[in-house]
PDB file of N, CA and C in Angstrom:
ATOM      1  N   UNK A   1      28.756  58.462 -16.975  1.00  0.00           N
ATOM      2  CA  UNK A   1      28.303  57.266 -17.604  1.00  0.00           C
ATOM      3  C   UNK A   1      28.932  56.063 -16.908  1.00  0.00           C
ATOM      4  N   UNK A   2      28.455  55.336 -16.777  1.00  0.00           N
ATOM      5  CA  UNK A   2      28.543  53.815 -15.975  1.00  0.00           C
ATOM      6  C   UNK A   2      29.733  52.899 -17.048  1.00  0.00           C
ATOM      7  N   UNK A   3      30.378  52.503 -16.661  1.00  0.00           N
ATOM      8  CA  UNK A   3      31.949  51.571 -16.835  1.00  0.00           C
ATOM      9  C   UNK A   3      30.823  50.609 -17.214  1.00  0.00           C
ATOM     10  N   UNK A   4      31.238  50.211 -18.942  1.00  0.00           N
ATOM     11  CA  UNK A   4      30.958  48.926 -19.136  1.00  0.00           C
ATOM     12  C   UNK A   4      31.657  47.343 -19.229  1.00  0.00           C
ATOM     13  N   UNK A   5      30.932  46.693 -18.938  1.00  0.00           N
ATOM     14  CA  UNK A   5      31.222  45.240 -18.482  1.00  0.00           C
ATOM     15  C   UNK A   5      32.056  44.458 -19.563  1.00  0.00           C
ATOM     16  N   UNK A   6      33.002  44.211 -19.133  1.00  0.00           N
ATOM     17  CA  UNK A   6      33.531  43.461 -20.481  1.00  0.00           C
ATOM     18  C   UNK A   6      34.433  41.804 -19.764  1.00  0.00           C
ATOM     19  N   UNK A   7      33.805  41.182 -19.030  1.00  0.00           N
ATOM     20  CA  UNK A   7      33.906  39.995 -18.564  1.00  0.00           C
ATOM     21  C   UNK A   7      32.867  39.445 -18.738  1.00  0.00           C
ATOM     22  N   UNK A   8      32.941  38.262 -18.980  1.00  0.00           N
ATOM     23  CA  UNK A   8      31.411  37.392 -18.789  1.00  0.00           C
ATOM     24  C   UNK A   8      31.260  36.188 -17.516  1.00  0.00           C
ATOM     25  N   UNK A   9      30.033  35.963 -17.239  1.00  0.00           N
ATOM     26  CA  UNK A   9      30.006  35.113 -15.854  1.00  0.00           C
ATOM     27  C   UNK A   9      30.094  33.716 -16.777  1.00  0.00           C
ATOM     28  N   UNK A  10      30.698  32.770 -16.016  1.00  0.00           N
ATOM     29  CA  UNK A  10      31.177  31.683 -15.570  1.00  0.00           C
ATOM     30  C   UNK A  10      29.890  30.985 -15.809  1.00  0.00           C
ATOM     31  N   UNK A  11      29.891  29.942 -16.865  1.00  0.00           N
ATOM     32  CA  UNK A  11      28.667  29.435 -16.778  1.00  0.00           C
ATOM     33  C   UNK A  11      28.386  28.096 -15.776  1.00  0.00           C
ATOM     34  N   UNK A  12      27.114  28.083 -15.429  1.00  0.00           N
ATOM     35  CA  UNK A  12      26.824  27.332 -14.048  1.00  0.00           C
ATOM     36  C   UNK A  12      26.539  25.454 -14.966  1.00  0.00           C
ATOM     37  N   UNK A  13      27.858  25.210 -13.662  1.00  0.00           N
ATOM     38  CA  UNK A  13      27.557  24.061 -13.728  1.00  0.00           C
ATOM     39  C   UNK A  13      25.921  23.249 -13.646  1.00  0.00           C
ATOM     40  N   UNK A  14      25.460  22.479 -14.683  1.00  0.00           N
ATOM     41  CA  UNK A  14      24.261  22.310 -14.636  1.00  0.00           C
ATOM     42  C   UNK A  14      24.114  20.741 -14.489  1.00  0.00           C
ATOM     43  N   UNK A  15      23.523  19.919 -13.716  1.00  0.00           N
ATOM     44  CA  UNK A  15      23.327  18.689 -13.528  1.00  0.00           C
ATOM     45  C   UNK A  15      23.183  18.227 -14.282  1.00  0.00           C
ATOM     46  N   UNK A  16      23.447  16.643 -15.131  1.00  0.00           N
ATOM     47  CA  UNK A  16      22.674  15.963 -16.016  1.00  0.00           C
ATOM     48  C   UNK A  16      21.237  15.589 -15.917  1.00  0.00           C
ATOM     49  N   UNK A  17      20.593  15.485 -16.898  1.00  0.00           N
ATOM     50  CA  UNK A  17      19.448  15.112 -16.225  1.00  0.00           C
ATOM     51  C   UNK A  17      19.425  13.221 -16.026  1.00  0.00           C
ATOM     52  N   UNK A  18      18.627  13.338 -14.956  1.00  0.00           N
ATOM     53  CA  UNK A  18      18.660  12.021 -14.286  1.00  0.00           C
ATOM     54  C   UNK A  18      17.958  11.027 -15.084  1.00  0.00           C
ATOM     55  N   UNK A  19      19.005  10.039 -15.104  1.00  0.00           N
ATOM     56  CA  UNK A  19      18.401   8.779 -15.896  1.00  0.00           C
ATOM     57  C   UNK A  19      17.413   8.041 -15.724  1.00  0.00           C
ATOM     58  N   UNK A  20      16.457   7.403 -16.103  1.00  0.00           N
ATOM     59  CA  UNK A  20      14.700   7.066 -15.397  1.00  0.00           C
ATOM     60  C   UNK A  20      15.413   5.746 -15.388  1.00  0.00           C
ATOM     61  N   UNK A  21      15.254   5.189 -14.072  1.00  0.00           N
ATOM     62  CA  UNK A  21      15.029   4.177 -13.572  1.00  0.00           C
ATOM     63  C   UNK A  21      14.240   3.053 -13.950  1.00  0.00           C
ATOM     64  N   UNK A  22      14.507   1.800 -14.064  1.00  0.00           N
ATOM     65  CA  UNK A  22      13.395   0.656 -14.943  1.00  0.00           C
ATOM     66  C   UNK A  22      13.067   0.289 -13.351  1.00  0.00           C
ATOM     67  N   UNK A  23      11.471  -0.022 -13.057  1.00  0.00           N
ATOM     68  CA  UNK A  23      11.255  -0.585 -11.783  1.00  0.00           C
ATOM     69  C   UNK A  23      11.826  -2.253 -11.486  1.00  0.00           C
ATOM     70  N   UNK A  24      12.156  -2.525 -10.656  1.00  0.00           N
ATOM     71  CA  UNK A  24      12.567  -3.986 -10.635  1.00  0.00           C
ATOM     72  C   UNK A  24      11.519  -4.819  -9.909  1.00  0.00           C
ATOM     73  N   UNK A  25      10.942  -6.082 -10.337  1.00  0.00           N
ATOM     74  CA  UNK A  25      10.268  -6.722 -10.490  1.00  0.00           C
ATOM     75  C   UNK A  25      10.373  -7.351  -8.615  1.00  0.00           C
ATOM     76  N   UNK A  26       9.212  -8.001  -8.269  1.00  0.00           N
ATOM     77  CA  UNK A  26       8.993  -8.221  -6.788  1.00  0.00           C
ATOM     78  C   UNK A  26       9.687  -9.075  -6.490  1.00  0.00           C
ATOM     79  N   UNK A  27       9.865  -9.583  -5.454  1.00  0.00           N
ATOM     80  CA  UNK A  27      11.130 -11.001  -5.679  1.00  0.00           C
ATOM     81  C   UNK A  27      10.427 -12.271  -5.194  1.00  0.00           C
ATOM     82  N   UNK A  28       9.423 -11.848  -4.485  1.00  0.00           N
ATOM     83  CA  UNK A  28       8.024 -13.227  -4.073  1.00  0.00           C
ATOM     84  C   UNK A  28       7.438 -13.748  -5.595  1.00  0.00           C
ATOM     85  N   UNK A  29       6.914 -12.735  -6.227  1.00  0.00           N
ATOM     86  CA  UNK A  29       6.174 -13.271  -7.363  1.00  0.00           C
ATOM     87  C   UNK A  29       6.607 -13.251  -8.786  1.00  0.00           C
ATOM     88  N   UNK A  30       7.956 -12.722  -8.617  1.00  0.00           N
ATOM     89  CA  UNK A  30       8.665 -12.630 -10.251  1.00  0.00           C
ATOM     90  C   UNK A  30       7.790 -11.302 -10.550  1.00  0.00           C
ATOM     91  N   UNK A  31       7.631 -10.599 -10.291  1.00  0.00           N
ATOM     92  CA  UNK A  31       6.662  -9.451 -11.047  1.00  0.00           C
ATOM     93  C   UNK A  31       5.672 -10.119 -11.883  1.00  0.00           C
ATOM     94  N   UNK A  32       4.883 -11.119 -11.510  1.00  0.00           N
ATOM     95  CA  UNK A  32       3.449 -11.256 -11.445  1.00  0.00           C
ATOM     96  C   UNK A  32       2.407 -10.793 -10.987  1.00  0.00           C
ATOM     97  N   UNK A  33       2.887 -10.572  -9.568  1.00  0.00           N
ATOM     98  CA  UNK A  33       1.220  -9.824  -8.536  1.00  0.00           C
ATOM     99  C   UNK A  33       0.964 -10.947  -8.276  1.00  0.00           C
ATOM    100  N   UNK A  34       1.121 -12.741  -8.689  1.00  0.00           N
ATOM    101  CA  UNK A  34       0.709 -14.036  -8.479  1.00  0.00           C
ATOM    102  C   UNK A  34       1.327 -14.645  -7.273  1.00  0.00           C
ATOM    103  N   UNK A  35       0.840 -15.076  -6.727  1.00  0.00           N
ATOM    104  CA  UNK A  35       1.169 -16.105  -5.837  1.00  0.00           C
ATOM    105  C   UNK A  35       0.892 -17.742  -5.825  1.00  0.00           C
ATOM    106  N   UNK A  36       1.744 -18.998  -5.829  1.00  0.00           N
ATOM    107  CA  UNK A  36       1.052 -19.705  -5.616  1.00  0.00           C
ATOM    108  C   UNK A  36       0.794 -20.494  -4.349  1.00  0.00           C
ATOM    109  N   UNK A  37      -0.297 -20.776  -4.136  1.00  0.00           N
ATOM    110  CA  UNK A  37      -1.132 -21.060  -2.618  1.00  0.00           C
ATOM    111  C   UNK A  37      -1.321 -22.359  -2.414  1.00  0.00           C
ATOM    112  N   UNK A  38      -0.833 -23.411  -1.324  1.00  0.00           N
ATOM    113  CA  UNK A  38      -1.183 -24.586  -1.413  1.00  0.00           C
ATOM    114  C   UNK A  38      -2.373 -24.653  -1.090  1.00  0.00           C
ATOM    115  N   UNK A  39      -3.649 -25.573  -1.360  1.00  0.00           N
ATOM    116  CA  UNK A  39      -4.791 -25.881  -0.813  1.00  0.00           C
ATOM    117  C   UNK A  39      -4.966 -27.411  -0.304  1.00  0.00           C
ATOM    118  N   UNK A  40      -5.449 -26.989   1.041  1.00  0.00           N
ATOM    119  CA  UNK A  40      -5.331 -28.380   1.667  1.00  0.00           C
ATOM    120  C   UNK A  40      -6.950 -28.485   2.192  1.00  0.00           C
ATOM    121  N   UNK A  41      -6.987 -30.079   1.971  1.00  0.00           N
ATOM    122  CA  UNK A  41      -8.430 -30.166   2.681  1.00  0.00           C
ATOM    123  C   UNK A  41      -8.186 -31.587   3.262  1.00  0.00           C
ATOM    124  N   UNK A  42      -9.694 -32.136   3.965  1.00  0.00           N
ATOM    125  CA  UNK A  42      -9.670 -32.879   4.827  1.00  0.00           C
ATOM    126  C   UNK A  42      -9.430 -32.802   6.826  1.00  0.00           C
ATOM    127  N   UNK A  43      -9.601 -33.813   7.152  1.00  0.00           N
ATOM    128  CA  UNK A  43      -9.540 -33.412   8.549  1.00  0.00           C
ATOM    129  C   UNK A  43      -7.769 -33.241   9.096  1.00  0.00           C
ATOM    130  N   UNK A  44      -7.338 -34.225   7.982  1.00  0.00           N
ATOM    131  CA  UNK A  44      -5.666 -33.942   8.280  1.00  0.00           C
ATOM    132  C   UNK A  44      -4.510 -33.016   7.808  1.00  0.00           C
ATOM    133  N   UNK A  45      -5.864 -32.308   7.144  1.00  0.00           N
ATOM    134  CA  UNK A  45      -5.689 -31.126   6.010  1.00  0.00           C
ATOM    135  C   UNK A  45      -3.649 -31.500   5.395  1.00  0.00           C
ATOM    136  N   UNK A  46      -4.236 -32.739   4.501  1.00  0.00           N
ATOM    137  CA  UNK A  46      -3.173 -32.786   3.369  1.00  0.00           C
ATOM    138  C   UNK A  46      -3.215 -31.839   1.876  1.00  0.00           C
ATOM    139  N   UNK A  47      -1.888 -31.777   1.612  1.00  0.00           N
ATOM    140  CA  UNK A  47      -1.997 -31.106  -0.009  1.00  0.00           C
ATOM    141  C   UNK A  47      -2.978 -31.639  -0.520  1.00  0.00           C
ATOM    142  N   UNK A  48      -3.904 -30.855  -1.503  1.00  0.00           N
ATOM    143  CA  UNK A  48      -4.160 -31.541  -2.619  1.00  0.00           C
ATOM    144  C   UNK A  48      -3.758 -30.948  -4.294  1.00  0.00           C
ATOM    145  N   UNK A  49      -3.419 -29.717  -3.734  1.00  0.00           N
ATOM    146  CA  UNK A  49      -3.141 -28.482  -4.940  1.00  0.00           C
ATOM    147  C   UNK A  49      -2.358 -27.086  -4.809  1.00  0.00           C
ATOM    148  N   UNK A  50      -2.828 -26.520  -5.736  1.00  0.00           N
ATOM    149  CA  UNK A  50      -2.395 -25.174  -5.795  1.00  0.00           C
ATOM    150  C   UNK A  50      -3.665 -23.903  -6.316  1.00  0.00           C
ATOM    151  N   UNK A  51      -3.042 -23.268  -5.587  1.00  0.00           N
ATOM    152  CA  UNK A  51      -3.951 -21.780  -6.528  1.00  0.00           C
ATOM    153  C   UNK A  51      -3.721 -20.617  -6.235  1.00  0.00           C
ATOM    154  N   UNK A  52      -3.919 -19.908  -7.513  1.00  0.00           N
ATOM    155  CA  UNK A  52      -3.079 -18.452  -7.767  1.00  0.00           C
ATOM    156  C   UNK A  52      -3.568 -17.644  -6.019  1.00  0.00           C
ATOM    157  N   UNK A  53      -2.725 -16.792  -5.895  1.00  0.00           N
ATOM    158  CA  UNK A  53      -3.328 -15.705  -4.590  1.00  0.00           C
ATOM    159  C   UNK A  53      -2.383 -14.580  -4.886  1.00  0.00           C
ATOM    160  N   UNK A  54      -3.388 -13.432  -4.164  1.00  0.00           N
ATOM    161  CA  UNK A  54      -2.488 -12.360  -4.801  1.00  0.00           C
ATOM    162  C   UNK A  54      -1.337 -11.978  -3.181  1.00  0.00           C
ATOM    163  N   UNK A  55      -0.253 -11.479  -4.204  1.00  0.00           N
ATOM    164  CA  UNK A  55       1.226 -11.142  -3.364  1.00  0.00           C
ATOM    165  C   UNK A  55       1.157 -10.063  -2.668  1.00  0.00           C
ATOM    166  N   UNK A  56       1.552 -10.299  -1.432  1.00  0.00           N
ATOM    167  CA  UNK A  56       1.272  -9.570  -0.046  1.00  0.00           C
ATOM    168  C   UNK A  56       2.583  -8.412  -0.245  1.00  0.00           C
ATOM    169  N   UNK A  57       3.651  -9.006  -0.787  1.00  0.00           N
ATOM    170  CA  UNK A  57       4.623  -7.912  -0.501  1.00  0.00           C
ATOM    171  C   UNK A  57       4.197  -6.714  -1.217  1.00  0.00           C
ATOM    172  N   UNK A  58       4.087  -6.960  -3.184  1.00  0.00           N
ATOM    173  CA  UNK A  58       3.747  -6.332  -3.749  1.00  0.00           C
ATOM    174  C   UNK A  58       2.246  -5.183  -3.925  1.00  0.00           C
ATOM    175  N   UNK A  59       1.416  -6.329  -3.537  1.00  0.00           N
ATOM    176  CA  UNK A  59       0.114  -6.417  -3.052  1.00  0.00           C
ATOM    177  C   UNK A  59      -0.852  -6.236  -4.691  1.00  0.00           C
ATOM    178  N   UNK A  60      -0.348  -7.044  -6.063  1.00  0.00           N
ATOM    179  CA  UNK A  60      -0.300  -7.819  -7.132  1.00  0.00           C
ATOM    180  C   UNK A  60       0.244  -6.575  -8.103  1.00  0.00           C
ATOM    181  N   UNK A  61       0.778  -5.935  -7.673  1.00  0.00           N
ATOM    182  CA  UNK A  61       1.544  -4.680  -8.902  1.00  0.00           C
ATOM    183  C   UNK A  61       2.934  -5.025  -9.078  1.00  0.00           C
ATOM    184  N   UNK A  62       3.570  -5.962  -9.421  1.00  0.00           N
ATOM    185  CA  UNK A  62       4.529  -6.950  -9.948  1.00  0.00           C
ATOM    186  C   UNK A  62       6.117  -6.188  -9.693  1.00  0.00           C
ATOM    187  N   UNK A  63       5.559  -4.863  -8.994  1.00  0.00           N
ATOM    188  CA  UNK A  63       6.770  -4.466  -8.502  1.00  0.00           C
ATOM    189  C   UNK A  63       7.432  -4.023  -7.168  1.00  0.00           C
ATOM    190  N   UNK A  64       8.731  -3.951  -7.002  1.00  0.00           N
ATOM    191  CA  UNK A  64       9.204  -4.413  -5.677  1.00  0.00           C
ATOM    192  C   UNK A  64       8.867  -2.768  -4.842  1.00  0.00           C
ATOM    193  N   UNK A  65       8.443  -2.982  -3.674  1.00  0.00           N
ATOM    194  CA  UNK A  65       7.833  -1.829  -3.374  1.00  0.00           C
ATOM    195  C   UNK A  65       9.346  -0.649  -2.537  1.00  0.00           C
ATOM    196  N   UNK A  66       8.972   0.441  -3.016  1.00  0.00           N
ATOM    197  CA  UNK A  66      10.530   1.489  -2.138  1.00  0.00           C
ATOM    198  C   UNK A  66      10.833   0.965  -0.663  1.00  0.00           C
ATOM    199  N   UNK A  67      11.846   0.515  -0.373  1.00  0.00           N
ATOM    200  CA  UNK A  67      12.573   0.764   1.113  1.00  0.00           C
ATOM    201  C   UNK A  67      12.281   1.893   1.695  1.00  0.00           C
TER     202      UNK A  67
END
């Protein structure tokens, strides 16, 4: 008959589980997806305004994209 076991194994270190991350917001548009755009007209093309355009970094999903 087979020698029984009378130690027990070592229980395995087990990782925490990983904390979820909050995404951080774009740093061009504040986490808008907005941009604002000067608009110029004329032949000497001066200011005359503004208007929304969407954010190139983000590309308008208000968050900062992975390195």
């Amino acid at each position: 008959m087979a020698t029984q076991r009378t130690t027990t194994k070592p229980p395995k270190n087990l990782a925490p589980a990983p904390v979820p991350v909050e995404p951080v917001p774009c740093q061009p548009c504040g986490g808008t997806g907005n941009v604002a755009i000067t608009v110029r007209v004329g032949r000497k093309r001066r200011p005359v305004g503004q208007q929304d355009g969407l954010c190139l970094n983000c590309l308008g999903e208000g968050i900062a994209p992975a390195a």
